[in-house]
ModelCIF file with pLDDT and N, C-alpha, C, O atoms, coordinates in Angstrom:
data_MODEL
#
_entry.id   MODEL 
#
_entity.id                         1 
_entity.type                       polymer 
_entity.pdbx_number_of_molecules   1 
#
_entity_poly.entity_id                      1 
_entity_poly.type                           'polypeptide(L)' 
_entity_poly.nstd_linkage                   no 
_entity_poly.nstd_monomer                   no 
_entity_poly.pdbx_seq_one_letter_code       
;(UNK)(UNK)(UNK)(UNK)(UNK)(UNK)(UNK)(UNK)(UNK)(UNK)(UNK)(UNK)(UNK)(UNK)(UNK)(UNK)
(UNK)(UNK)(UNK)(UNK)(UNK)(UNK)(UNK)(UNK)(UNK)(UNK)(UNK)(UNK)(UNK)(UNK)(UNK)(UNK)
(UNK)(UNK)(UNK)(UNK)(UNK)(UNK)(UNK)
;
_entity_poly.pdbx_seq_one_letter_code_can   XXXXXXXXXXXXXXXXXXXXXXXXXXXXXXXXXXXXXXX 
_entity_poly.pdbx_strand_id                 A 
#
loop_
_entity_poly_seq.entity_id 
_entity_poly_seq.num 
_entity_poly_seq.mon_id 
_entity_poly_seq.hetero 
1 1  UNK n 
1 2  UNK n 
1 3  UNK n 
1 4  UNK n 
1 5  UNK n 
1 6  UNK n 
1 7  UNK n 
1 8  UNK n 
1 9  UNK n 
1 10 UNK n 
1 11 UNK n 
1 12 UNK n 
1 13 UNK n 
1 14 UNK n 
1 15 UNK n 
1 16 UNK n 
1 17 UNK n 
1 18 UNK n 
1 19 UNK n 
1 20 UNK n 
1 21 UNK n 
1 22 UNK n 
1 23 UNK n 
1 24 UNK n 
1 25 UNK n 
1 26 UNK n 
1 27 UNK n 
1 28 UNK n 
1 29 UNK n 
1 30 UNK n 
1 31 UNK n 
1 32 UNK n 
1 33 UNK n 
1 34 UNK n 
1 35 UNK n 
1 36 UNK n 
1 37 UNK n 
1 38 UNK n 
1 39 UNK n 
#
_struct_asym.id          A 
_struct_asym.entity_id   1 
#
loop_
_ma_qa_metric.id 
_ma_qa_metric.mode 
_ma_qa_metric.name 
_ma_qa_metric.software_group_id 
_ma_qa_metric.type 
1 global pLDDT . pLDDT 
2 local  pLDDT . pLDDT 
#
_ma_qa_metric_global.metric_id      1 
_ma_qa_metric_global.metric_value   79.77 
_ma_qa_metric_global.model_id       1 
_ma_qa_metric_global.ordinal_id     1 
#
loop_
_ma_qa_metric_local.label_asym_id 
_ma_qa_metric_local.label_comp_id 
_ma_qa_metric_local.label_seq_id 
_ma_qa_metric_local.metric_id 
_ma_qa_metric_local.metric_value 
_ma_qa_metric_local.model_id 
_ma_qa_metric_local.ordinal_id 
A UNK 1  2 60.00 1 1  
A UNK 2  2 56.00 1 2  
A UNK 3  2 51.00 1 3  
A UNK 4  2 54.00 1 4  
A UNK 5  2 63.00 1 5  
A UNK 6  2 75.00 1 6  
A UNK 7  2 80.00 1 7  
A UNK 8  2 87.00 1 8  
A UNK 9  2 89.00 1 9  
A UNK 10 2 93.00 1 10 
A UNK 11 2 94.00 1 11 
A UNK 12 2 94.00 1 12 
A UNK 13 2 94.00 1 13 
A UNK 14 2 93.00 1 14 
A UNK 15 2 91.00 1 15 
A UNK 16 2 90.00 1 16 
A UNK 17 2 88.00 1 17 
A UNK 18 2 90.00 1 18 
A UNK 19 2 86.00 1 19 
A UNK 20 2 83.00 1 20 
A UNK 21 2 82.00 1 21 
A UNK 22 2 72.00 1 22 
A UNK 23 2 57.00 1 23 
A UNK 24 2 48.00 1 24 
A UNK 25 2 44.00 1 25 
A UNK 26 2 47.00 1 26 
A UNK 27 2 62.00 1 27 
A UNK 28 2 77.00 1 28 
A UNK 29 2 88.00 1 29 
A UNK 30 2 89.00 1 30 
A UNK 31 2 91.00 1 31 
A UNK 32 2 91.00 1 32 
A UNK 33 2 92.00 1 33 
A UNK 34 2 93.00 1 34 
A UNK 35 2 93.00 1 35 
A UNK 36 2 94.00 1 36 
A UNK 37 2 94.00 1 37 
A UNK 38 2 93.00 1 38 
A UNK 39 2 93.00 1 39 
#
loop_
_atom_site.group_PDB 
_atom_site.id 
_atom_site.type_symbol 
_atom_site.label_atom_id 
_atom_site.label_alt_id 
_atom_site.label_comp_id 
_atom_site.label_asym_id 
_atom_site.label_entity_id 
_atom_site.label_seq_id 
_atom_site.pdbx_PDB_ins_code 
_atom_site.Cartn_x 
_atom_site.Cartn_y 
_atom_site.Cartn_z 
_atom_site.occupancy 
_atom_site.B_iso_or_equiv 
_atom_site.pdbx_formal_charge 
_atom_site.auth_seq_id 
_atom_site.auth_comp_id 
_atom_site.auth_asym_id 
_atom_site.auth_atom_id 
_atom_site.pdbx_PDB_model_num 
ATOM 1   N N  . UNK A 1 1  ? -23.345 20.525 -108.327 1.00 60.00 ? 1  UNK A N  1 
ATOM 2   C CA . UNK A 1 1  ? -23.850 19.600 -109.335 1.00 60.00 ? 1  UNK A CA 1 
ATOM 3   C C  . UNK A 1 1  ? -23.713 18.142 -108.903 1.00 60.00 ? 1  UNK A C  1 
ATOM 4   O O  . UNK A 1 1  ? -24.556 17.318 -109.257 1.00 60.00 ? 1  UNK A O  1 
ATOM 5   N N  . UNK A 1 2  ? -22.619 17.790 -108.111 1.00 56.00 ? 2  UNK A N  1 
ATOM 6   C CA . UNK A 1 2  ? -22.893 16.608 -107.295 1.00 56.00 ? 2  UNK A CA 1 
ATOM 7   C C  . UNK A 1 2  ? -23.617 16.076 -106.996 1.00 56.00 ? 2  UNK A C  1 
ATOM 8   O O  . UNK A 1 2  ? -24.498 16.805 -106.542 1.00 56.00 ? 2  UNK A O  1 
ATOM 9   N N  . UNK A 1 3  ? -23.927 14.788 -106.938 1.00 51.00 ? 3  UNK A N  1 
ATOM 10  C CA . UNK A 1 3  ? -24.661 13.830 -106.176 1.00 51.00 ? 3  UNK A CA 1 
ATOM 11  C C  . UNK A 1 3  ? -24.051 13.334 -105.380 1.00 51.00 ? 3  UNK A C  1 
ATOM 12  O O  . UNK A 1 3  ? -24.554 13.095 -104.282 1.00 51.00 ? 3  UNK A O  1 
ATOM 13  N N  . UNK A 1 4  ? -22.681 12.994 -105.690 1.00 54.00 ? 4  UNK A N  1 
ATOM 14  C CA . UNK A 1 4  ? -22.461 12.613 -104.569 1.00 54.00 ? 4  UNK A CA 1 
ATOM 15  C C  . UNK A 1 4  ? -22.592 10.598 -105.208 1.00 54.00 ? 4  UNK A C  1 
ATOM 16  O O  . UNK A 1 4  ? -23.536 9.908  -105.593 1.00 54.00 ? 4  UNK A O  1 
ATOM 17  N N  . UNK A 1 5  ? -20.971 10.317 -104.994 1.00 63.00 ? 5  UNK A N  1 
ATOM 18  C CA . UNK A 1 5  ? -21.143 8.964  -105.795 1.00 63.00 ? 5  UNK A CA 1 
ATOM 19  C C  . UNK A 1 5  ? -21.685 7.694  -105.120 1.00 63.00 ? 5  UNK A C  1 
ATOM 20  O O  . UNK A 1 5  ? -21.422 6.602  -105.622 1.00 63.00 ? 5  UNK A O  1 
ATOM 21  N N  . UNK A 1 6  ? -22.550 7.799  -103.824 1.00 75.00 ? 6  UNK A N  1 
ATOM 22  C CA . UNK A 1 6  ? -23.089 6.684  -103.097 1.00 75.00 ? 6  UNK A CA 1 
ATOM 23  C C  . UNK A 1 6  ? -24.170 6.275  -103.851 1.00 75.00 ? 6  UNK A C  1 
ATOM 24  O O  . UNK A 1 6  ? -24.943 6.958  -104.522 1.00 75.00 ? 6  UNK A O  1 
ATOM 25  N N  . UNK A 1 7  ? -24.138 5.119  -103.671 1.00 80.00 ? 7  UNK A N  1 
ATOM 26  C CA . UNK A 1 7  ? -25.382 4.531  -104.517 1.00 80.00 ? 7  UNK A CA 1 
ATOM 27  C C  . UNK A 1 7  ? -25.804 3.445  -103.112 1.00 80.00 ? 7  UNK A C  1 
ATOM 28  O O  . UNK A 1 7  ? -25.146 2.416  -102.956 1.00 80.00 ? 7  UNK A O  1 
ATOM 29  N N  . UNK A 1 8  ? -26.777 3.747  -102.289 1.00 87.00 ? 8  UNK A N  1 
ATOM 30  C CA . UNK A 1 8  ? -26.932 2.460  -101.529 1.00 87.00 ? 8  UNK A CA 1 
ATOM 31  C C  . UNK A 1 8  ? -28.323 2.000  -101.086 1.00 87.00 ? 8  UNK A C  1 
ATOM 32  O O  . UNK A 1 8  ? -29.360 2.650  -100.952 1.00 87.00 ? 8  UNK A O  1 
ATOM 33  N N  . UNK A 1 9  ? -28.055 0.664  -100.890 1.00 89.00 ? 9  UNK A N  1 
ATOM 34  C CA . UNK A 1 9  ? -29.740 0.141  -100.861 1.00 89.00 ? 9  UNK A CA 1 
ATOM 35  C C  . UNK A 1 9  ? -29.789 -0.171 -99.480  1.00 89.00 ? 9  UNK A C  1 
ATOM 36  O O  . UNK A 1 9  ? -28.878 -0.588 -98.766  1.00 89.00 ? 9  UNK A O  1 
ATOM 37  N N  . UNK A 1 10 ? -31.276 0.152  -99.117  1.00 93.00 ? 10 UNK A N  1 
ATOM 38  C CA . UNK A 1 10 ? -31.139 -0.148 -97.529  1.00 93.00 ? 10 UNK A CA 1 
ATOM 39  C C  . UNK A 1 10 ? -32.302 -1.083 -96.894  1.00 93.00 ? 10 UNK A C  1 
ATOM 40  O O  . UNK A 1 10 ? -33.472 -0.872 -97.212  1.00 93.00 ? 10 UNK A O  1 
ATOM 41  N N  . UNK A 1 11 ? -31.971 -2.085 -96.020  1.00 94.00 ? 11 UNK A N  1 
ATOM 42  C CA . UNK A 1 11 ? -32.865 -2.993 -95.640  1.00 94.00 ? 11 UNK A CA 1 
ATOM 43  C C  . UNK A 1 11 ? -32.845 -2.873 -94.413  1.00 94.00 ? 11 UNK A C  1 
ATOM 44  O O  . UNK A 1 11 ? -31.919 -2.320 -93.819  1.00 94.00 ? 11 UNK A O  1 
ATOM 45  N N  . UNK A 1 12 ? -34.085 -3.481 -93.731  1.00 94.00 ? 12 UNK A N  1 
ATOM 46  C CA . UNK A 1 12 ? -34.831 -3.330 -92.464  1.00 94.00 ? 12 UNK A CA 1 
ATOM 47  C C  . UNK A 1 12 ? -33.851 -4.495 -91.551  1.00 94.00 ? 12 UNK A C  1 
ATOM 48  O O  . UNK A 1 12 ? -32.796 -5.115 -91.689  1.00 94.00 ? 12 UNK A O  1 
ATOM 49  N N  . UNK A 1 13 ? -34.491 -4.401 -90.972  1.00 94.00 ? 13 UNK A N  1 
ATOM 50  C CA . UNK A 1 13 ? -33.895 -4.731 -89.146  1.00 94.00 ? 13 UNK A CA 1 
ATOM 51  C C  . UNK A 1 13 ? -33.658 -6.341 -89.846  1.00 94.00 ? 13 UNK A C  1 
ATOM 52  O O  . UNK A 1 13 ? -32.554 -6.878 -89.753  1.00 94.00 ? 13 UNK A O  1 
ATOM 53  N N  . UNK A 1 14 ? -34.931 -7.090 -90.613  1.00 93.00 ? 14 UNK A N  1 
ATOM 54  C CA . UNK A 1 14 ? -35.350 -8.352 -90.547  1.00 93.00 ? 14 UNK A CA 1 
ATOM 55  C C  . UNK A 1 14 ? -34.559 -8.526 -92.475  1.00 93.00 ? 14 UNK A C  1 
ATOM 56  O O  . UNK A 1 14 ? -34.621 -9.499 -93.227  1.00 93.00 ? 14 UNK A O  1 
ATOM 57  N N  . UNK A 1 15 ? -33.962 -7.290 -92.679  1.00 91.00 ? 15 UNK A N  1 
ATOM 58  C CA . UNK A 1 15 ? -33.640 -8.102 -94.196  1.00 91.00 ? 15 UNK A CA 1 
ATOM 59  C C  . UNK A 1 15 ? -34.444 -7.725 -95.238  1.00 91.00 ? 15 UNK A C  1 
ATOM 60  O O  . UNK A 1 15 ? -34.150 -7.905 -96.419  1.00 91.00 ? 15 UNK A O  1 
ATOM 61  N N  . UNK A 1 16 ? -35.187 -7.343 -94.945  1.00 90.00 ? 16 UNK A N  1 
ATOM 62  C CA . UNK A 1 16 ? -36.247 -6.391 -96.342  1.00 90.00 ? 16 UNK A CA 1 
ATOM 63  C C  . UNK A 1 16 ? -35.757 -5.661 -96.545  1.00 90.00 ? 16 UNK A C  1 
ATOM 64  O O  . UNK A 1 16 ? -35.110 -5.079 -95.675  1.00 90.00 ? 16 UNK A O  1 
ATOM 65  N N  . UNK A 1 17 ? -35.793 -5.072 -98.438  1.00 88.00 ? 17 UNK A N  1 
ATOM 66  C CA . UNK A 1 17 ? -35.578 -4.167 -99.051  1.00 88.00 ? 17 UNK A CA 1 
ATOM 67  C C  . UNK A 1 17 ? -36.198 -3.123 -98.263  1.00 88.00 ? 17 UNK A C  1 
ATOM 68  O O  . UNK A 1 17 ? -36.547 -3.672 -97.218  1.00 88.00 ? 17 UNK A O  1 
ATOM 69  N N  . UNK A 1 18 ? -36.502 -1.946 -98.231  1.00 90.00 ? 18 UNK A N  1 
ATOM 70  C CA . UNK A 1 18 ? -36.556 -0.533 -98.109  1.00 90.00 ? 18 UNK A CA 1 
ATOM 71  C C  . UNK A 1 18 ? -36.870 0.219  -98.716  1.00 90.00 ? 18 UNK A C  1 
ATOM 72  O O  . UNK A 1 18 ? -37.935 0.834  -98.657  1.00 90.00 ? 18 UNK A O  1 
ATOM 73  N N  . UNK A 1 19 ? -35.811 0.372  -99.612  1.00 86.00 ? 19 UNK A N  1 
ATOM 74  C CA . UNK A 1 19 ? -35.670 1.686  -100.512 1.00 86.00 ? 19 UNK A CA 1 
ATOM 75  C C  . UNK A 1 19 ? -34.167 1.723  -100.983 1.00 86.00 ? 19 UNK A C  1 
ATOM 76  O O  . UNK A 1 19 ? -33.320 0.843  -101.137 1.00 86.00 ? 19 UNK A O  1 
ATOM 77  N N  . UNK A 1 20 ? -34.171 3.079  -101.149 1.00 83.00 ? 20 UNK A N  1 
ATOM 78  C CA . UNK A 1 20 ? -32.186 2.873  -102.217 1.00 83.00 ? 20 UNK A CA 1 
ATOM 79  C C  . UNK A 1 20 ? -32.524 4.721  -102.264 1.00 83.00 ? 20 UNK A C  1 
ATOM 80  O O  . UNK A 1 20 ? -33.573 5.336  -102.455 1.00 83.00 ? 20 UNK A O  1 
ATOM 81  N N  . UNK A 1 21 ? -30.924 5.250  -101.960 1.00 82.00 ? 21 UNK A N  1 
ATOM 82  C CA . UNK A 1 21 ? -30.516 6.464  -101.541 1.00 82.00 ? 21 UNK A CA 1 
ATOM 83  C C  . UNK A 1 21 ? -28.870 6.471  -102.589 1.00 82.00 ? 21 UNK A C  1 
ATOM 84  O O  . UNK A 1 21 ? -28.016 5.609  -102.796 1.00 82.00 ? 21 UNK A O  1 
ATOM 85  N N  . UNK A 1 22 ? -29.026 7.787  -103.000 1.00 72.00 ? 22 UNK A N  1 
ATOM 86  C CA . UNK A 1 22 ? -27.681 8.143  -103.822 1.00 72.00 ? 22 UNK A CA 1 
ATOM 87  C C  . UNK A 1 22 ? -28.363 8.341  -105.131 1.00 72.00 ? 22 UNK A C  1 
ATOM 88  O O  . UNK A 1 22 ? -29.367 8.972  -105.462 1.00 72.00 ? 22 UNK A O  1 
ATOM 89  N N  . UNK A 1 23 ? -27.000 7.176  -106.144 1.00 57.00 ? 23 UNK A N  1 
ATOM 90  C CA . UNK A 1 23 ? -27.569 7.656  -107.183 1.00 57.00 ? 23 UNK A CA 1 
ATOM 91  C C  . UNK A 1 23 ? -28.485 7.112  -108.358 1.00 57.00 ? 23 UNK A C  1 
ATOM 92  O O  . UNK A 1 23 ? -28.123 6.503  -109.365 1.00 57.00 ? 23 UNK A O  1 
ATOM 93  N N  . UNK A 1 24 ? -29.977 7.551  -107.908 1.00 48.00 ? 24 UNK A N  1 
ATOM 94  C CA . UNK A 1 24 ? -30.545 6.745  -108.297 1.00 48.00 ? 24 UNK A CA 1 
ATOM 95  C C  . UNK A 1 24 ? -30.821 7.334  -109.860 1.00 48.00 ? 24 UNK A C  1 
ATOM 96  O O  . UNK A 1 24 ? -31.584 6.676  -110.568 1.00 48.00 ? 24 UNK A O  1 
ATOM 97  N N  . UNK A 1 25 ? -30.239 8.510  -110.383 1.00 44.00 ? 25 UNK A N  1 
ATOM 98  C CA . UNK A 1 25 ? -30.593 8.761  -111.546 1.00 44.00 ? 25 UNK A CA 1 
ATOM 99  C C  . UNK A 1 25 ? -29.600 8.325  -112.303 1.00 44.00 ? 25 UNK A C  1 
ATOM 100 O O  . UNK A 1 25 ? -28.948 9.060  -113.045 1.00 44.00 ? 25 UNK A O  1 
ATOM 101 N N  . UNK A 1 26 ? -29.366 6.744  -112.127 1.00 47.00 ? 26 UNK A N  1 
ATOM 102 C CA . UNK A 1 26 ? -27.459 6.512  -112.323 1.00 47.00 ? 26 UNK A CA 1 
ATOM 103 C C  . UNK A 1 26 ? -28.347 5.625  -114.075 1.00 47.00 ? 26 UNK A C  1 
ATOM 104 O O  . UNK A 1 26 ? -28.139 4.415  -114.168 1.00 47.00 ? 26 UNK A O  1 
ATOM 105 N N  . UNK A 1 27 ? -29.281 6.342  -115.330 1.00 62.00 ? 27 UNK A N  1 
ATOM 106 C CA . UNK A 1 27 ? -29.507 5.811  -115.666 1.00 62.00 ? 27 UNK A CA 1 
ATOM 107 C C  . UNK A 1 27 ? -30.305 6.970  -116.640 1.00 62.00 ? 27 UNK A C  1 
ATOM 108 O O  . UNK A 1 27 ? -31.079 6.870  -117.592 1.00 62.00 ? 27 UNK A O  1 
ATOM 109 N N  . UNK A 1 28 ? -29.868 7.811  -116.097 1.00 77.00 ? 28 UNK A N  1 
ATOM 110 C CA . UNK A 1 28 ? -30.374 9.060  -116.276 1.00 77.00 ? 28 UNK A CA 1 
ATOM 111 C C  . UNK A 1 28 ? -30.600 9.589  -118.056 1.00 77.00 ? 28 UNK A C  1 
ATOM 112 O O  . UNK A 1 28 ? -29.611 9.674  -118.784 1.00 77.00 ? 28 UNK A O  1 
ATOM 113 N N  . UNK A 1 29 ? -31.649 9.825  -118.444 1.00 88.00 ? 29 UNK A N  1 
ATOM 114 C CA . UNK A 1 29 ? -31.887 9.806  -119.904 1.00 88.00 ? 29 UNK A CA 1 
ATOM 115 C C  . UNK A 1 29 ? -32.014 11.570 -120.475 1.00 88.00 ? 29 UNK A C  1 
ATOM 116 O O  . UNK A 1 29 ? -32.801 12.427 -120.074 1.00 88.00 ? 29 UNK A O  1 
ATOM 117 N N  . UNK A 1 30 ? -31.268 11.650 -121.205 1.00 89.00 ? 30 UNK A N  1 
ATOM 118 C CA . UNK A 1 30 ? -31.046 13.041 -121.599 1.00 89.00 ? 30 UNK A CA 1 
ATOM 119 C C  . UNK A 1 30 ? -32.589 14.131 -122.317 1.00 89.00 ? 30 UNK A C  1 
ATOM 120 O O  . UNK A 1 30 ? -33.478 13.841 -123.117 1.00 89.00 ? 30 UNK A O  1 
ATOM 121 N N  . UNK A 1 31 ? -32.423 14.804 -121.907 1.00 91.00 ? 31 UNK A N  1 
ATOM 122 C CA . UNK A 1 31 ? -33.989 15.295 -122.299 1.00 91.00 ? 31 UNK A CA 1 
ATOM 123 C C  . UNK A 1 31 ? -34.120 15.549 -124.193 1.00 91.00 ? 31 UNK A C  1 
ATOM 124 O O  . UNK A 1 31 ? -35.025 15.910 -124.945 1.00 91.00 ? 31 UNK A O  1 
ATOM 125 N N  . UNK A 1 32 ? -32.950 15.209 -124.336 1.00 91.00 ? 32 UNK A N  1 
ATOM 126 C CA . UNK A 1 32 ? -33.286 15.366 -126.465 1.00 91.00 ? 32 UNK A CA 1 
ATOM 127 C C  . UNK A 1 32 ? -33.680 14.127 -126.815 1.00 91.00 ? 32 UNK A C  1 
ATOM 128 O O  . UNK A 1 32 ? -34.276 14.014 -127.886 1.00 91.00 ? 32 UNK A O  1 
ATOM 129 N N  . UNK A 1 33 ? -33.321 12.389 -125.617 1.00 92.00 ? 33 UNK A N  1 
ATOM 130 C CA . UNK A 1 33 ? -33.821 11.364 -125.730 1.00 92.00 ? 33 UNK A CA 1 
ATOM 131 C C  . UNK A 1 33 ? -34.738 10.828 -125.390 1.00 92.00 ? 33 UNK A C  1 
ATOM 132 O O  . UNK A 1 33 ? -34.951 9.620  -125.505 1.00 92.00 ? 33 UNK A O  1 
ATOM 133 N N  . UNK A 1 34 ? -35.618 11.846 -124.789 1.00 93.00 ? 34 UNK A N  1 
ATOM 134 C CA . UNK A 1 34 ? -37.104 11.517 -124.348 1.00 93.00 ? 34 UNK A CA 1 
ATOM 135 C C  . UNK A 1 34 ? -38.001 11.968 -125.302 1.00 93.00 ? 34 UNK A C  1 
ATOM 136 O O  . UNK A 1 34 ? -37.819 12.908 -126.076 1.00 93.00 ? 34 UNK A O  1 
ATOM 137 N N  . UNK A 1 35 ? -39.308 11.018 -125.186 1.00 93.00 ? 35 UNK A N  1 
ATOM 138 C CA . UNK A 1 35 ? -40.436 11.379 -126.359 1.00 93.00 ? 35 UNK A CA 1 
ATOM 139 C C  . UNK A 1 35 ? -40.784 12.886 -126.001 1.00 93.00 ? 35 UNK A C  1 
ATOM 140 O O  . UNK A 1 35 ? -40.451 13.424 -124.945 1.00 93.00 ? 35 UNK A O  1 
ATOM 141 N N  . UNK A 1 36 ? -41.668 13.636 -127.267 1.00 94.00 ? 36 UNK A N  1 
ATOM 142 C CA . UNK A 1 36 ? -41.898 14.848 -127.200 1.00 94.00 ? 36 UNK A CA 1 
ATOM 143 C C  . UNK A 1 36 ? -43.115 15.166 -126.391 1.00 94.00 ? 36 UNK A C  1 
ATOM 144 O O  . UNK A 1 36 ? -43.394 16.249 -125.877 1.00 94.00 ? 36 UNK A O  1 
ATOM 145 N N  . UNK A 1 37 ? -43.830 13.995 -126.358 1.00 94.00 ? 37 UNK A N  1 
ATOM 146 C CA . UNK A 1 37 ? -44.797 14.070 -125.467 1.00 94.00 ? 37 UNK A CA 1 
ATOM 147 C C  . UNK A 1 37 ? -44.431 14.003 -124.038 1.00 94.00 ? 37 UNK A C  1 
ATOM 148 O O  . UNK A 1 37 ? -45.193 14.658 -123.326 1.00 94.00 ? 37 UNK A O  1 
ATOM 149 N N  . UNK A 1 38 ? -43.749 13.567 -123.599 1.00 93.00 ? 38 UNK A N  1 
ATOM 150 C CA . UNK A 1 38 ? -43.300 13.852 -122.129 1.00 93.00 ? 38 UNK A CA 1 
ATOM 151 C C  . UNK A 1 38 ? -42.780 15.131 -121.585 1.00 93.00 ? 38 UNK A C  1 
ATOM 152 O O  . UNK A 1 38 ? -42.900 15.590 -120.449 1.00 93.00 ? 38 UNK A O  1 
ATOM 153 N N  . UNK A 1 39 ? -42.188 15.604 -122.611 1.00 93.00 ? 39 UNK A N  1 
ATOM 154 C CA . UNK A 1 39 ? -41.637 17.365 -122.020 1.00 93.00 ? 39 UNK A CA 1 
ATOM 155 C C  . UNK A 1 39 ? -42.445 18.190 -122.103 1.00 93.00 ? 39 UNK A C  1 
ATOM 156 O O  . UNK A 1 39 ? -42.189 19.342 -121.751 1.00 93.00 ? 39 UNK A O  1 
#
């Protein structure tokens, strides 16, 4: 069930954003709190 608690953002050679690895569902919304139209 882990994720695994890294949360990290990663930039290029020159300093640009990238992307982001870990935990990105660190925000994560429970499925009884989502509209009914989405499930």
């Amino acid at each position: 069930r882990a994720q695994g608690d890294f949360a990290v953002t990663f930039l290029d050679r020159y300093g640009n954003e990238i992307g982001q690895r870990g935990i990105i569902q660190r925000d994560s919304v429970p499925v009884d709190e989502m509209p009914d139209h989405v499930i």
